[in-house]
N, C-alpha and C. Protein backbone atom coordinates (compact mmCIF):
# COMPACT_ATOMS: atom_id res chain seq x y z
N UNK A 1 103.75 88.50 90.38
CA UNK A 1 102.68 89.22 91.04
C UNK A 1 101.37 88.97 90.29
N UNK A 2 100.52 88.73 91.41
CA UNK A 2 98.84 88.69 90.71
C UNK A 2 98.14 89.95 90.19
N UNK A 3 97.74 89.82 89.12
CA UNK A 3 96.71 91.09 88.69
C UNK A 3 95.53 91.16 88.40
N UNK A 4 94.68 91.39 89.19
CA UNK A 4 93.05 90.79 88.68
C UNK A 4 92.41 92.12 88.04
N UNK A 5 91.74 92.40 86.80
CA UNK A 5 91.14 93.77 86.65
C UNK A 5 89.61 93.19 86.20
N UNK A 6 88.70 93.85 86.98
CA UNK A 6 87.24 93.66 87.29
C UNK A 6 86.61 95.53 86.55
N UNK A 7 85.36 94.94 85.94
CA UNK A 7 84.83 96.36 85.67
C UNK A 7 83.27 96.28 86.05
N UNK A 8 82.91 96.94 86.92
CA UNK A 8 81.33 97.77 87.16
C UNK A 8 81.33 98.69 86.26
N UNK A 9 79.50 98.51 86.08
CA UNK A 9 79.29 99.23 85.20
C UNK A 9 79.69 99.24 83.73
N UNK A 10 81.02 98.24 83.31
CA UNK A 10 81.46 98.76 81.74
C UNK A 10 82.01 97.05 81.85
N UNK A 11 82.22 97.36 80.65
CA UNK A 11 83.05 95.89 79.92
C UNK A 11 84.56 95.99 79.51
N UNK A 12 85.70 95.23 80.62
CA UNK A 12 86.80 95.98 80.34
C UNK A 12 87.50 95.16 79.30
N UNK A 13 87.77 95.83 78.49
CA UNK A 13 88.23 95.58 76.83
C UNK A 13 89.54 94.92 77.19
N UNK A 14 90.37 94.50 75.86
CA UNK A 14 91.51 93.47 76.09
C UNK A 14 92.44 94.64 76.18
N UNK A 15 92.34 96.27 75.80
CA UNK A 15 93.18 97.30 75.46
C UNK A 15 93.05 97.65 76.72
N UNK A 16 92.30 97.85 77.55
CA UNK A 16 91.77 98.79 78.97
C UNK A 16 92.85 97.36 79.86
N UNK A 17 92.24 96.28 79.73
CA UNK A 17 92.92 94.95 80.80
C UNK A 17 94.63 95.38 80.93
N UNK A 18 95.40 95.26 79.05
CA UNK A 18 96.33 95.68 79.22
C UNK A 18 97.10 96.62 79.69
N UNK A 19 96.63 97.74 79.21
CA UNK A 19 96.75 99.02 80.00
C UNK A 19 97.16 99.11 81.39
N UNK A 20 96.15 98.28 82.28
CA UNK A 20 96.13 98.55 83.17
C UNK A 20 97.04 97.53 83.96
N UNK A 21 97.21 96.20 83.41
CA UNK A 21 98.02 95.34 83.91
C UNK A 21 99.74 95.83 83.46
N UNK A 22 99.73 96.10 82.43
CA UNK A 22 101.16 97.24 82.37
C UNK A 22 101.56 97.97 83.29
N UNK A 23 100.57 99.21 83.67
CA UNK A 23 101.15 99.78 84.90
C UNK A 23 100.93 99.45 86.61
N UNK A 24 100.15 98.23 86.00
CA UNK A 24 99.98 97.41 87.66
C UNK A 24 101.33 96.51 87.87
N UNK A 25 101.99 96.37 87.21
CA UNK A 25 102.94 95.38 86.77
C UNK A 25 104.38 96.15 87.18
N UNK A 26 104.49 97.79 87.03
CA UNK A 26 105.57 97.97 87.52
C UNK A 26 105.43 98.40 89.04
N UNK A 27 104.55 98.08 89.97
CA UNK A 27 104.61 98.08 91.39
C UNK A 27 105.45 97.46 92.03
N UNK A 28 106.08 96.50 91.53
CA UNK A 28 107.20 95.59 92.56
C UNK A 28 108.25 96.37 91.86
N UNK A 29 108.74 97.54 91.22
CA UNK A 29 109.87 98.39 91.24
C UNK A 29 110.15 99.26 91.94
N UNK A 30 108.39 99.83 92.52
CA UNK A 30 108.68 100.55 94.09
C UNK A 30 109.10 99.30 95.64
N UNK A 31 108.41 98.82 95.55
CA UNK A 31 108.15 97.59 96.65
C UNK A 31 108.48 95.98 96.35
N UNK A 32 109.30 95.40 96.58
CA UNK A 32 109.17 94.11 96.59
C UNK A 32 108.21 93.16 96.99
N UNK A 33 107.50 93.49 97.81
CA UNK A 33 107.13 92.88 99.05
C UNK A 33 105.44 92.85 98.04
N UNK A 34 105.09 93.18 97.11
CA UNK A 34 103.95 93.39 96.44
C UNK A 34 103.41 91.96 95.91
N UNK A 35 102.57 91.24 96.56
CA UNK A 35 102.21 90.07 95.69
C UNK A 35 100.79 90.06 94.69
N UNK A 36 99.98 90.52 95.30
CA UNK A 36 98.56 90.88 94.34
C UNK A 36 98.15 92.30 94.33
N UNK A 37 97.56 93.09 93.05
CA UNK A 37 97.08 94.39 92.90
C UNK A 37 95.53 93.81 92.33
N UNK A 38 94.84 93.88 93.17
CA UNK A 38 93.12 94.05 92.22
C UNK A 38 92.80 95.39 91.88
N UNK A 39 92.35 95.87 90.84
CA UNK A 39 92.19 96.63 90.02
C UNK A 39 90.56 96.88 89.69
N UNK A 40 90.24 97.66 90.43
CA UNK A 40 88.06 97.75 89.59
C UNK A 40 88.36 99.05 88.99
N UNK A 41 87.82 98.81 87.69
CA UNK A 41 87.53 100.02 86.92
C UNK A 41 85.75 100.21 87.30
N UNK A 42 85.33 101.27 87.28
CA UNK A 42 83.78 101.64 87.49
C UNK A 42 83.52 102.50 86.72
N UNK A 43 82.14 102.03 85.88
CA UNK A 43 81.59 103.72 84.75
C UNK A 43 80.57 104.19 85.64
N UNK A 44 80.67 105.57 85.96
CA UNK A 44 79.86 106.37 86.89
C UNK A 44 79.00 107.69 86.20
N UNK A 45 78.09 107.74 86.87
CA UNK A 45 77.60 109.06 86.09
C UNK A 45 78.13 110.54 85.80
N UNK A 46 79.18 110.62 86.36
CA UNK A 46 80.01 111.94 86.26
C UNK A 46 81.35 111.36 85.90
N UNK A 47 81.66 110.45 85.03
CA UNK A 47 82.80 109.24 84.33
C UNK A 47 83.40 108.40 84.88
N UNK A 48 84.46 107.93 85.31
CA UNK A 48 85.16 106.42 85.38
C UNK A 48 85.69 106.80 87.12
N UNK A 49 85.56 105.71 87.37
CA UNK A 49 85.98 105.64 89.71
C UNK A 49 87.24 104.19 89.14
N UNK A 50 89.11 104.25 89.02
CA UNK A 50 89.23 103.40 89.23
C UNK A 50 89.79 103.45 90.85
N UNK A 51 90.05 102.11 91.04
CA UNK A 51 90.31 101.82 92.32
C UNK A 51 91.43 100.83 92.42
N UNK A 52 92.94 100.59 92.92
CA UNK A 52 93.27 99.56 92.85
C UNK A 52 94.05 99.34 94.51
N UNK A 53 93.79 98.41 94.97
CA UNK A 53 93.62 97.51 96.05
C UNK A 53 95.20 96.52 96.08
N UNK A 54 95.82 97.23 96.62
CA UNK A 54 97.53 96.50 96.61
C UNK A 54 97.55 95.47 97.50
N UNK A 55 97.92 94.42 97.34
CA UNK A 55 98.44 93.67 98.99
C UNK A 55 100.01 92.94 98.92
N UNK A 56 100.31 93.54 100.02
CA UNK A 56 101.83 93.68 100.40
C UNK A 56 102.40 92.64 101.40
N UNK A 57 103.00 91.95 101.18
CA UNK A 57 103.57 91.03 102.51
C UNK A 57 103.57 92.08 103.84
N UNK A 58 103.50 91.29 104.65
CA UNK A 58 103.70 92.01 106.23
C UNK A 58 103.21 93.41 105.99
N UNK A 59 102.17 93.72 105.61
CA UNK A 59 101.68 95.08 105.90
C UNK A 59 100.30 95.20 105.22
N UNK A 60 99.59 96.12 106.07
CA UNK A 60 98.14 96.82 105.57
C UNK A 60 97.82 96.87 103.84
N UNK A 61 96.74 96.48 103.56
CA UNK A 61 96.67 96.31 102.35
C UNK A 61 96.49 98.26 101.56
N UNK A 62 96.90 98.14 100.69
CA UNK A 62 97.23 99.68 100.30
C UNK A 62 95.89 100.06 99.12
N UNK A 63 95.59 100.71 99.54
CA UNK A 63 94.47 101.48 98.19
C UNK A 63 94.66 102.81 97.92
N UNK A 64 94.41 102.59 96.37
CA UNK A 64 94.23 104.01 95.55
C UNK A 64 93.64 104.42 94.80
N UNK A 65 92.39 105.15 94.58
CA UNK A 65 91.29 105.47 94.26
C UNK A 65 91.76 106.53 92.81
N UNK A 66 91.21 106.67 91.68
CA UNK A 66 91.20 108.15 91.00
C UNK A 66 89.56 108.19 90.53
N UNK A 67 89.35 109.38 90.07
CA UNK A 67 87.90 109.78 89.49
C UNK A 67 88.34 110.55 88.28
N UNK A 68 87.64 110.58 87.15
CA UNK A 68 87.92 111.10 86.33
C UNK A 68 86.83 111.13 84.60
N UNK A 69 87.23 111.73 83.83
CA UNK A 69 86.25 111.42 82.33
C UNK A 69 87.28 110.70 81.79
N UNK A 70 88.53 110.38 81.35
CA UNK A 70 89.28 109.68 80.78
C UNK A 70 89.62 108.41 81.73
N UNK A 71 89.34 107.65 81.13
CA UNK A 71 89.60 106.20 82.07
C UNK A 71 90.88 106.13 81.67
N UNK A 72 91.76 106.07 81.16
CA UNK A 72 93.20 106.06 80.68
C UNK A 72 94.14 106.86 81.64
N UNK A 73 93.79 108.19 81.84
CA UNK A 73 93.89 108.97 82.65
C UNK A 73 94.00 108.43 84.26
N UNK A 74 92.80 107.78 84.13
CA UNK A 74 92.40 107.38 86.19
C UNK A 74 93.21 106.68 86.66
N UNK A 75 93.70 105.68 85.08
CA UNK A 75 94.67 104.59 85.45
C UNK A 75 96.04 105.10 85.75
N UNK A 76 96.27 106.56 85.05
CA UNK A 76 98.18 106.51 84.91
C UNK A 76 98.03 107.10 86.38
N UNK A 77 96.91 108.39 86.88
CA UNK A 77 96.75 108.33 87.79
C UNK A 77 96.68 107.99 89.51
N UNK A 78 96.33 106.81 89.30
CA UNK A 78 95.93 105.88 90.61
C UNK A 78 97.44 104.91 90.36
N UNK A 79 97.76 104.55 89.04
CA UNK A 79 99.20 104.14 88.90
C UNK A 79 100.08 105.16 90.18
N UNK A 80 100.18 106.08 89.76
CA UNK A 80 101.41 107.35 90.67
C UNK A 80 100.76 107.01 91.89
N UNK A 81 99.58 107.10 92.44
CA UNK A 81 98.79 107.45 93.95
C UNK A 81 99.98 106.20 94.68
N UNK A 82 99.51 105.03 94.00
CA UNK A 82 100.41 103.81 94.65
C UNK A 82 101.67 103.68 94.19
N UNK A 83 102.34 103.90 93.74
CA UNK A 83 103.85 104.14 93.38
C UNK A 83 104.12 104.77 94.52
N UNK A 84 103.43 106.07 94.72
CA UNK A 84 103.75 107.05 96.26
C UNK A 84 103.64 106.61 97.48
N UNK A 85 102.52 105.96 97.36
CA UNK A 85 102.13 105.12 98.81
C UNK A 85 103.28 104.14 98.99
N UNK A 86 103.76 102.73 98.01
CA UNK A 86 104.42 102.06 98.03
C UNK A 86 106.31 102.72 98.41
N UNK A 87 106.60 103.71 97.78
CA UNK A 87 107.99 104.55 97.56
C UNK A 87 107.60 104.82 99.27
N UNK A 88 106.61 105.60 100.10
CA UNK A 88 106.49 105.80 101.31
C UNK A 88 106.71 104.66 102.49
N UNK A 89 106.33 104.09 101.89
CA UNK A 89 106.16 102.63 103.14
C UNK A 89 107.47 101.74 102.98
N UNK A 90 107.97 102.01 101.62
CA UNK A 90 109.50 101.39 101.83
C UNK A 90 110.54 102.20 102.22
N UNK A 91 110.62 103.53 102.43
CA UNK A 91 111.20 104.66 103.03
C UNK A 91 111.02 104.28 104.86
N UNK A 92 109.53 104.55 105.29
CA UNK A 92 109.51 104.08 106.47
C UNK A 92 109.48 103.08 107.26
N UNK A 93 109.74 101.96 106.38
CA UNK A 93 110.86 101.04 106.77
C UNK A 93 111.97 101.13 107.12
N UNK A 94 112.36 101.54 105.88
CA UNK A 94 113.79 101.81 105.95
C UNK A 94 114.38 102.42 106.93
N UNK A 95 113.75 103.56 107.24
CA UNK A 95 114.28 104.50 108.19
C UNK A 95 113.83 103.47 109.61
N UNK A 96 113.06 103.19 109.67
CA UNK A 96 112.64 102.44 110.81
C UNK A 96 113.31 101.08 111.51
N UNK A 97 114.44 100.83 110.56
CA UNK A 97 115.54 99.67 110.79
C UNK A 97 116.51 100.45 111.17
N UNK A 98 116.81 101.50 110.36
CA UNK A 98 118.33 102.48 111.13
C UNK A 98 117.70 102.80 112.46
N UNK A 99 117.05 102.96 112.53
CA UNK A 99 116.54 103.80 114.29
C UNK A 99 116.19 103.14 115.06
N UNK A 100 115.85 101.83 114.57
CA UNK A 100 115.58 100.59 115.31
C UNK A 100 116.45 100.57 116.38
């Protein structure tokens, strides 16, 4: 799987890149079907907007936004948002082949 991490506003460090490619990295344990996650971290005036941008074989590309003062935080964050989204969409599949 591809992982691109881009930063507005800030300069993303080799510790922030990792970080974030770590928990971008366990997305194909919810979903197989996961081939690229882009990742923007943003420094904002009320603290950090990340955003990460999933794209999935055969389906709508998935996004998940956090806001927050701990950028560490936004990441484990927006990590879970898409874990949930991804755990959802392979559920309603699933179910959507039995009922098929």
């Amino acid at each position: 799987m591809e992982i691109t991490v881009s930063g507005r506003h800030l300069e993303v460090t080799d510790p922030i890149r990792q970080y974030n490619q770590e928990k971008a990295g366990r997305l194909p344990r919810f979903f197989d079907r996961v081939h690229r996650c882009e990742a923007v971290l943003d420094k904002t005036a009320e603290g950090f907007e990340v955003e990460w941008i999933i794209h999935v074989a055969k389906a709508d590309v998935f996004v998940a936004k956090s806001r927050g003062m701990d950028l560490y935080a936004c990441i484990d964050d927006v990590a879970a948002k898409a874990e949930r989204q991804l755990t959802d969409h392979k559920e309603k599949i699933k179910n959507h082949h039995k009922h098929g």
